[in-house]
N, C-alpha and C. Protein backbone atom coordinates (compact mmCIF):
# COMPACT_ATOMS: atom_id res chain seq x y z
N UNK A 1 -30.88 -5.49 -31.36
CA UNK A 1 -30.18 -4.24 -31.59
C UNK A 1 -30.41 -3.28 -30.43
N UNK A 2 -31.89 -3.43 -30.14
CA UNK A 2 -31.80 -2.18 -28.91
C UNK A 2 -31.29 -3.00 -27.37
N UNK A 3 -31.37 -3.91 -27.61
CA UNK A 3 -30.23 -4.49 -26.12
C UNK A 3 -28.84 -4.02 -26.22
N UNK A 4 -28.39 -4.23 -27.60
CA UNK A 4 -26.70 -3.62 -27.27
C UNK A 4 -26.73 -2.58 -27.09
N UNK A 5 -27.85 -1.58 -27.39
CA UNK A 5 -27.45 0.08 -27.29
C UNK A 5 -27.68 -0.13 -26.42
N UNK A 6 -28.88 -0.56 -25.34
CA UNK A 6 -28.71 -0.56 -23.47
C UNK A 6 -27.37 -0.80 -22.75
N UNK A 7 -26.77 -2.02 -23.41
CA UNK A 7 -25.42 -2.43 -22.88
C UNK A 7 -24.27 -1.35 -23.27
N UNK A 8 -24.34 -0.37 -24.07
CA UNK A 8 -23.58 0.27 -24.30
C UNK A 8 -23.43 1.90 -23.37
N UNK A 9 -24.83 2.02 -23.63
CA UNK A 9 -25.38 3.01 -22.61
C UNK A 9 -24.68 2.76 -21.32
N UNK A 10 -25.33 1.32 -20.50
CA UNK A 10 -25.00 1.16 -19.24
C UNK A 10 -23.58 1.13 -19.48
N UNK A 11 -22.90 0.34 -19.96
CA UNK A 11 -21.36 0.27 -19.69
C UNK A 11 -21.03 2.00 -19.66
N UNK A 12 -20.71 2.78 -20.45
CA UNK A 12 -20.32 4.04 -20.61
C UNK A 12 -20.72 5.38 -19.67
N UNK A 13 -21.88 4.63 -19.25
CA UNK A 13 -22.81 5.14 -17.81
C UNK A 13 -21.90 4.71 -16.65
N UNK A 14 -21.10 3.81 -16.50
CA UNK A 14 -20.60 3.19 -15.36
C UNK A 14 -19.14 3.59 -15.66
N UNK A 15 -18.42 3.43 -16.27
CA UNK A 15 -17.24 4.14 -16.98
C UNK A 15 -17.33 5.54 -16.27
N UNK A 16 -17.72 6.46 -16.40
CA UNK A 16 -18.62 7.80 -16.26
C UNK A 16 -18.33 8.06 -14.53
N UNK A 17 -19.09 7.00 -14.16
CA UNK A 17 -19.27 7.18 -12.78
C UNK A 17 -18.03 6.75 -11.79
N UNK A 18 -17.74 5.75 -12.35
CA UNK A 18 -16.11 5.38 -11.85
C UNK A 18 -14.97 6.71 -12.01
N UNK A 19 -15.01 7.25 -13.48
CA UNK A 19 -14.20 8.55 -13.28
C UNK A 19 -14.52 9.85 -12.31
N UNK A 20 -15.84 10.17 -12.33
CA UNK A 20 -16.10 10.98 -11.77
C UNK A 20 -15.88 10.74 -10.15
N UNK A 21 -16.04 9.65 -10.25
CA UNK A 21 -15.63 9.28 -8.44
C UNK A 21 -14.34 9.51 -8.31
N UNK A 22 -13.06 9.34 -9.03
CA UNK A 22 -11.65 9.88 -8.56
C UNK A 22 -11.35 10.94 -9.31
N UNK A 23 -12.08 11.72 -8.86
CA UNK A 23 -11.36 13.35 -9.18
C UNK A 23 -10.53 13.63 -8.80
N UNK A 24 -9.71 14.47 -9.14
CA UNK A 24 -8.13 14.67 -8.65
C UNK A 24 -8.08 15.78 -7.68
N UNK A 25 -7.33 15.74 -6.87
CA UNK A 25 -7.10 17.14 -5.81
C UNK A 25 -6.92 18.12 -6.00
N UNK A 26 -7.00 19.16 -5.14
CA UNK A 26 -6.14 20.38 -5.58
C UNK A 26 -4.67 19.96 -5.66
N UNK A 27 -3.72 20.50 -6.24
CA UNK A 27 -2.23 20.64 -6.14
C UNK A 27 -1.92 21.37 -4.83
N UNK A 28 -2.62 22.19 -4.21
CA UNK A 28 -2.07 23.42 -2.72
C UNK A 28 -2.16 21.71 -1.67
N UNK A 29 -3.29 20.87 -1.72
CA UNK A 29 -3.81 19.92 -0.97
C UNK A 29 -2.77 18.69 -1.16
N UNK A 30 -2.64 18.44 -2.37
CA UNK A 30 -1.37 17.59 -2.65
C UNK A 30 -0.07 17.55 -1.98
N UNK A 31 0.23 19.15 -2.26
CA UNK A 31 1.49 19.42 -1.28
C UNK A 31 1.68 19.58 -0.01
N UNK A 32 0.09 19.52 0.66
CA UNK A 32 0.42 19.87 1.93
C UNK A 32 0.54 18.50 2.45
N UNK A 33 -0.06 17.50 1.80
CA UNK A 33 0.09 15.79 2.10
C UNK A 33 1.50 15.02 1.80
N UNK A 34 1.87 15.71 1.11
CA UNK A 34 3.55 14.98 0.63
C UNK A 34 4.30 15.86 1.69
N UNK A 35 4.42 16.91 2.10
CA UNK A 35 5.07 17.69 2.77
C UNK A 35 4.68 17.04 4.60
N UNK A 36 3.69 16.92 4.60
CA UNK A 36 3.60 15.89 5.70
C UNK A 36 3.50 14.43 6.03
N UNK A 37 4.52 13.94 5.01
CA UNK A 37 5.18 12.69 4.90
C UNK A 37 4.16 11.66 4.06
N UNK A 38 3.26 12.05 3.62
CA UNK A 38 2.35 11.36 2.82
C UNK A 38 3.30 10.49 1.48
N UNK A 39 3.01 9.42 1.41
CA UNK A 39 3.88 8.58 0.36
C UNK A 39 3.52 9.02 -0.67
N UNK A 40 4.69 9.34 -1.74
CA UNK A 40 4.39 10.02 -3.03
C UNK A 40 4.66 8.98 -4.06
N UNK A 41 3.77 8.77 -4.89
CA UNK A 41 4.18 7.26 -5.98
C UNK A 41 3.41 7.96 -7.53
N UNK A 42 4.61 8.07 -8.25
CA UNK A 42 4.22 8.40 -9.49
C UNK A 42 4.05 7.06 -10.85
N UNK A 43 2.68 7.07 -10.96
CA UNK A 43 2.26 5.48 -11.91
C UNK A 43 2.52 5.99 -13.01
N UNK A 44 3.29 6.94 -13.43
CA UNK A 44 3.87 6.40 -14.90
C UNK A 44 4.91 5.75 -15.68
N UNK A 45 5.11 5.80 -16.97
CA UNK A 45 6.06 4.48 -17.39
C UNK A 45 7.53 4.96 -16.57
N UNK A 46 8.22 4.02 -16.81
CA UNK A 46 9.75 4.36 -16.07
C UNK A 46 10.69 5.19 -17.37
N UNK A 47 10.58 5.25 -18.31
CA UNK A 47 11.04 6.11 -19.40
C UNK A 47 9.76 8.08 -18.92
N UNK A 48 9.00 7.89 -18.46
CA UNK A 48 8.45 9.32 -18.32
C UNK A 48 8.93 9.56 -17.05
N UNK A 49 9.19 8.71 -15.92
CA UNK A 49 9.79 8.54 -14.79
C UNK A 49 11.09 9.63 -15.35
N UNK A 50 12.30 8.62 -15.89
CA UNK A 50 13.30 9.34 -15.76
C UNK A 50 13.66 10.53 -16.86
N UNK A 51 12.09 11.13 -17.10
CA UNK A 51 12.59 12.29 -17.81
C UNK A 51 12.30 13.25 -16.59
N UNK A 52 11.69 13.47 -15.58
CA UNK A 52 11.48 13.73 -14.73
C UNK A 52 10.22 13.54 -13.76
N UNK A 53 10.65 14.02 -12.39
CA UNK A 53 9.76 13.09 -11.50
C UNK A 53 9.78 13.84 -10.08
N UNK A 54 8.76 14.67 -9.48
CA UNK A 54 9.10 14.90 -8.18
C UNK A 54 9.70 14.40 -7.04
N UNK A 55 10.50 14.95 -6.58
CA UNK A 55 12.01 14.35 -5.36
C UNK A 55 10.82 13.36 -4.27
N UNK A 56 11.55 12.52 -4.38
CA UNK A 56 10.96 11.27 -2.99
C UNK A 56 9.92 10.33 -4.02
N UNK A 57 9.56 10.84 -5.46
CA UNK A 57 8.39 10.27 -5.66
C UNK A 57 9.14 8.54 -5.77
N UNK A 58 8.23 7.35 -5.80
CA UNK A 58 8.36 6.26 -5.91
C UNK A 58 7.58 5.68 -7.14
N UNK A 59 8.91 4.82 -8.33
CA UNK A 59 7.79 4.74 -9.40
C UNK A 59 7.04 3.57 -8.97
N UNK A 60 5.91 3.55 -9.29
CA UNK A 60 5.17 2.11 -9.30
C UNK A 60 4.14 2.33 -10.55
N UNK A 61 4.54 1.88 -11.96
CA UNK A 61 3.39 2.41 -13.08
C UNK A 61 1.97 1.59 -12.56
N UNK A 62 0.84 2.49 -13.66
CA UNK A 62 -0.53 2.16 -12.77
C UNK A 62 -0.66 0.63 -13.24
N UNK A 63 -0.03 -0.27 -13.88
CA UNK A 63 -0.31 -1.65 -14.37
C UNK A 63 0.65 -2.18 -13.82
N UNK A 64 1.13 -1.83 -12.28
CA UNK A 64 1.85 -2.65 -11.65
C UNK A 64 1.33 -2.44 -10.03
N UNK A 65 0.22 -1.70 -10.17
CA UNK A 65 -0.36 -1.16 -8.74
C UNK A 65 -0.68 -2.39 -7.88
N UNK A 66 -2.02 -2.96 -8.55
CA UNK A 66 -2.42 -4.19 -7.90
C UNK A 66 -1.24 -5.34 -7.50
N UNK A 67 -0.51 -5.65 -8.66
CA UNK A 67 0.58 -6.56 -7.80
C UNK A 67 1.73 -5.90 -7.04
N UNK A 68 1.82 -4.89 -6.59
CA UNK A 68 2.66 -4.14 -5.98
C UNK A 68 2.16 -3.56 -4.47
N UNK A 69 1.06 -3.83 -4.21
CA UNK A 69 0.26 -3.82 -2.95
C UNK A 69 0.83 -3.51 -1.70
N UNK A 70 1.68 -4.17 -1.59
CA UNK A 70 2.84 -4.41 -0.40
C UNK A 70 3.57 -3.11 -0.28
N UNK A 71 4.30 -2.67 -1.31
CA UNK A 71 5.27 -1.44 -1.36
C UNK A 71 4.02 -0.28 -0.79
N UNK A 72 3.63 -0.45 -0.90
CA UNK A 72 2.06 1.17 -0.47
C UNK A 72 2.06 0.82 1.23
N UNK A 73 2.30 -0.41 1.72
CA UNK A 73 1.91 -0.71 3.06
C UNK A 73 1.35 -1.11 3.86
N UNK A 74 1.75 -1.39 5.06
CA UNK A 74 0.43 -2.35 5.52
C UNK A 74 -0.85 -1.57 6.18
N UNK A 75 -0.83 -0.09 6.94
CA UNK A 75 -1.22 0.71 7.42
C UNK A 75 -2.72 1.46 5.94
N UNK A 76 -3.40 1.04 5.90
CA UNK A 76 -4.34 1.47 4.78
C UNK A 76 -4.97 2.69 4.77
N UNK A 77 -4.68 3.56 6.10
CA UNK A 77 -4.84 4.60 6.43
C UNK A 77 -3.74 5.40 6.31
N UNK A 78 -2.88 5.02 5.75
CA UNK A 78 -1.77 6.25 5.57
C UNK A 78 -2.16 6.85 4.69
N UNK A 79 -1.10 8.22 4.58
CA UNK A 79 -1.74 9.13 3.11
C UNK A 79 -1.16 8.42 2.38
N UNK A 80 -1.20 8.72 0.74
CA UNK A 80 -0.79 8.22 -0.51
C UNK A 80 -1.28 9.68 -1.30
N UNK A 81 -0.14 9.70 -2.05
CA UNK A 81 -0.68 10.32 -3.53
C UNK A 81 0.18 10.18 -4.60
N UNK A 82 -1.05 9.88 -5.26
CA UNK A 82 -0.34 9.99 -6.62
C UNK A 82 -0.97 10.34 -7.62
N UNK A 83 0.38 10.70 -8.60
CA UNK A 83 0.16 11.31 -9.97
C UNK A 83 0.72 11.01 -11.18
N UNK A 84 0.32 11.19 -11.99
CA UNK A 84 1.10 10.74 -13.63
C UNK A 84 1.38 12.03 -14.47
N UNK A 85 0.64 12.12 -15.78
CA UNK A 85 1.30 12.94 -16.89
C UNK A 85 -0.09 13.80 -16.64
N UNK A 86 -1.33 13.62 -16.88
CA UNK A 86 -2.67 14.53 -16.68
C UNK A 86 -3.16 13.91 -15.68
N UNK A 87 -3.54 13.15 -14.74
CA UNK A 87 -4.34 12.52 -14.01
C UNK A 87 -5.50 11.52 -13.76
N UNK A 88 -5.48 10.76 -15.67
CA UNK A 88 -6.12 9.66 -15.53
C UNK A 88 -5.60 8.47 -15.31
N UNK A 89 -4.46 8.13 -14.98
CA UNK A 89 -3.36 7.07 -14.95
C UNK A 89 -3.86 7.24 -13.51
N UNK A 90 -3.55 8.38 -12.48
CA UNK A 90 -3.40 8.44 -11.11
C UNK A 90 -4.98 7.98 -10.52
N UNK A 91 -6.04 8.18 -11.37
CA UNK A 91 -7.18 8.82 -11.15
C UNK A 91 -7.44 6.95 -11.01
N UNK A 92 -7.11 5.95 -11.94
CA UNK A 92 -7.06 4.94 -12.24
C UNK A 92 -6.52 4.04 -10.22
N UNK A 93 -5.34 4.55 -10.78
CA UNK A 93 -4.46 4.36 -9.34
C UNK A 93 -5.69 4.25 -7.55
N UNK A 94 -5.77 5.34 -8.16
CA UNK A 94 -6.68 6.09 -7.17
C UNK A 94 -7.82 5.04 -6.97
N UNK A 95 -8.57 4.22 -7.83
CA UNK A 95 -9.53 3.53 -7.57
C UNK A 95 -8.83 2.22 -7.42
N UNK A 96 -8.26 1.80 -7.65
CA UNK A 96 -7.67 0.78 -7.30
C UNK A 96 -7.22 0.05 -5.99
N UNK A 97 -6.51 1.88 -5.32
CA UNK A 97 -6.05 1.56 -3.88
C UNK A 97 -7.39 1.30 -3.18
N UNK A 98 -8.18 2.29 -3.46
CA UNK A 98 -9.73 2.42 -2.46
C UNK A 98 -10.17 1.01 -2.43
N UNK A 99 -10.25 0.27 -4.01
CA UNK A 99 -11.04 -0.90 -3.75
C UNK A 99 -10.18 -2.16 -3.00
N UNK A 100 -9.17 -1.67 -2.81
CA UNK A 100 -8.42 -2.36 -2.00
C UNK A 100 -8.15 -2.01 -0.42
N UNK A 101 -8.77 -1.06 -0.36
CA UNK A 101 -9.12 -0.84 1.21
C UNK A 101 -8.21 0.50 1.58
N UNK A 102 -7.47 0.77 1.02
CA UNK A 102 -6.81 2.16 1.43
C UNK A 102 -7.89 3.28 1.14
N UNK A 103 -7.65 4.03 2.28
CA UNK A 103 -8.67 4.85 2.85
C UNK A 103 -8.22 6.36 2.62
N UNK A 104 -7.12 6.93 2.36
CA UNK A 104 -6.75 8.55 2.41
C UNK A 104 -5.77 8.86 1.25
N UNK A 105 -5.96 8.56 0.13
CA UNK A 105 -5.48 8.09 -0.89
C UNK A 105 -6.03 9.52 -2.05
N UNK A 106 -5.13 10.29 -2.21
CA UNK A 106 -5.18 11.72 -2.90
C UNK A 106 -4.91 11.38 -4.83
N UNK A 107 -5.73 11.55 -5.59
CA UNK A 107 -5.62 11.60 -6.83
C UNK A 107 -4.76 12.97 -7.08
N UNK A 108 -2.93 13.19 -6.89
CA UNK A 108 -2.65 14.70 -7.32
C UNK A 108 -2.64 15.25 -8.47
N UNK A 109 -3.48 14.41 -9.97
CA UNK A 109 -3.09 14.89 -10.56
C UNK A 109 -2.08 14.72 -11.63
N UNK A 110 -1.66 16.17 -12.47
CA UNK A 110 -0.63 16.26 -13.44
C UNK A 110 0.42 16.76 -12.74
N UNK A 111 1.73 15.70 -13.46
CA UNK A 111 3.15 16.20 -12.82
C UNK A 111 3.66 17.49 -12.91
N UNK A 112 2.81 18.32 -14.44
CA UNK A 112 3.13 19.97 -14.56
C UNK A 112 2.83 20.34 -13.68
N UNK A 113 1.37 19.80 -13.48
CA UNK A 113 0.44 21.17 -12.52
C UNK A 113 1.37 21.34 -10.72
N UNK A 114 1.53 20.00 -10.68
CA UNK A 114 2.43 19.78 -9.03
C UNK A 114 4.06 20.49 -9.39
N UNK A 115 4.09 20.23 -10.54
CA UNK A 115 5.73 20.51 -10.66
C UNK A 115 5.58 22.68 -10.19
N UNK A 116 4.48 22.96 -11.19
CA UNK A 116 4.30 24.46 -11.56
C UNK A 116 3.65 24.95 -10.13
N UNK A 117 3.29 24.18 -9.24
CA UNK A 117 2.94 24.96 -7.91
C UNK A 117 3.31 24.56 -6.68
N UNK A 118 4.84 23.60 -6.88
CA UNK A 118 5.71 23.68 -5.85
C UNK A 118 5.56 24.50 -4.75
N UNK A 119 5.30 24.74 -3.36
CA UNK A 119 5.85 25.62 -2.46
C UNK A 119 6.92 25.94 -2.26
């Protein structure tokens, strides 16, 4: 019994630490990266897609990231950002690209918060 509470501990301990590692950006920082051609890819479903979606964004939902690799580019140093509905979909995203070697890769976040502080 007290081994699974260790295993539970540790798992939820590591859970924890994985989120806290993709924190999401500012939105002022977001926009200044999409505005300077930074690829914009919004990972949510294609029904939240076409209820709306910031101009240029590209859907790729976050359970199509890994096999979709290619569309992000070959350059692993380009910017990227992305965002969903609150920012754990993106935040998700976000670790995904890193462990795949992309290097400048912006968690922006919620589509309100980017939508509500447009420049």
């Amino acid at each position: 019994m007290r081994a699974i509470k260790t295993i539970q501990w540790l798992a939820m301990a590591t859970i924890l630490a994985i989120v806290a590692g993709c924190s999401q950006g500012e939105p002022v920082t977001a926009w200044k990266m999409i505005n300077d051609g930074a690829l914009l890819v919004d990972v949510r479903t294609p029904g939240e897609f076409k209820q709306g979606h910031l101009p240029g964004a590209k859907l790729i939902p976050v359970s199509e990231v890994e096999s979709r690799l290619a569309e992000f580019g070959e350059d692993k140093s380009k910017p990227i950002v992305v965002y969903c509905k609150s920012g754990m979909r993106s935040g998700k995203a976000e670790g995904i690209l890193r462990e795949k070697g992309y290097t400048n890769v912006l968690n922006g976040g919620g589509y309100s918060a980017l939508m509500s502080s447009k420049p």
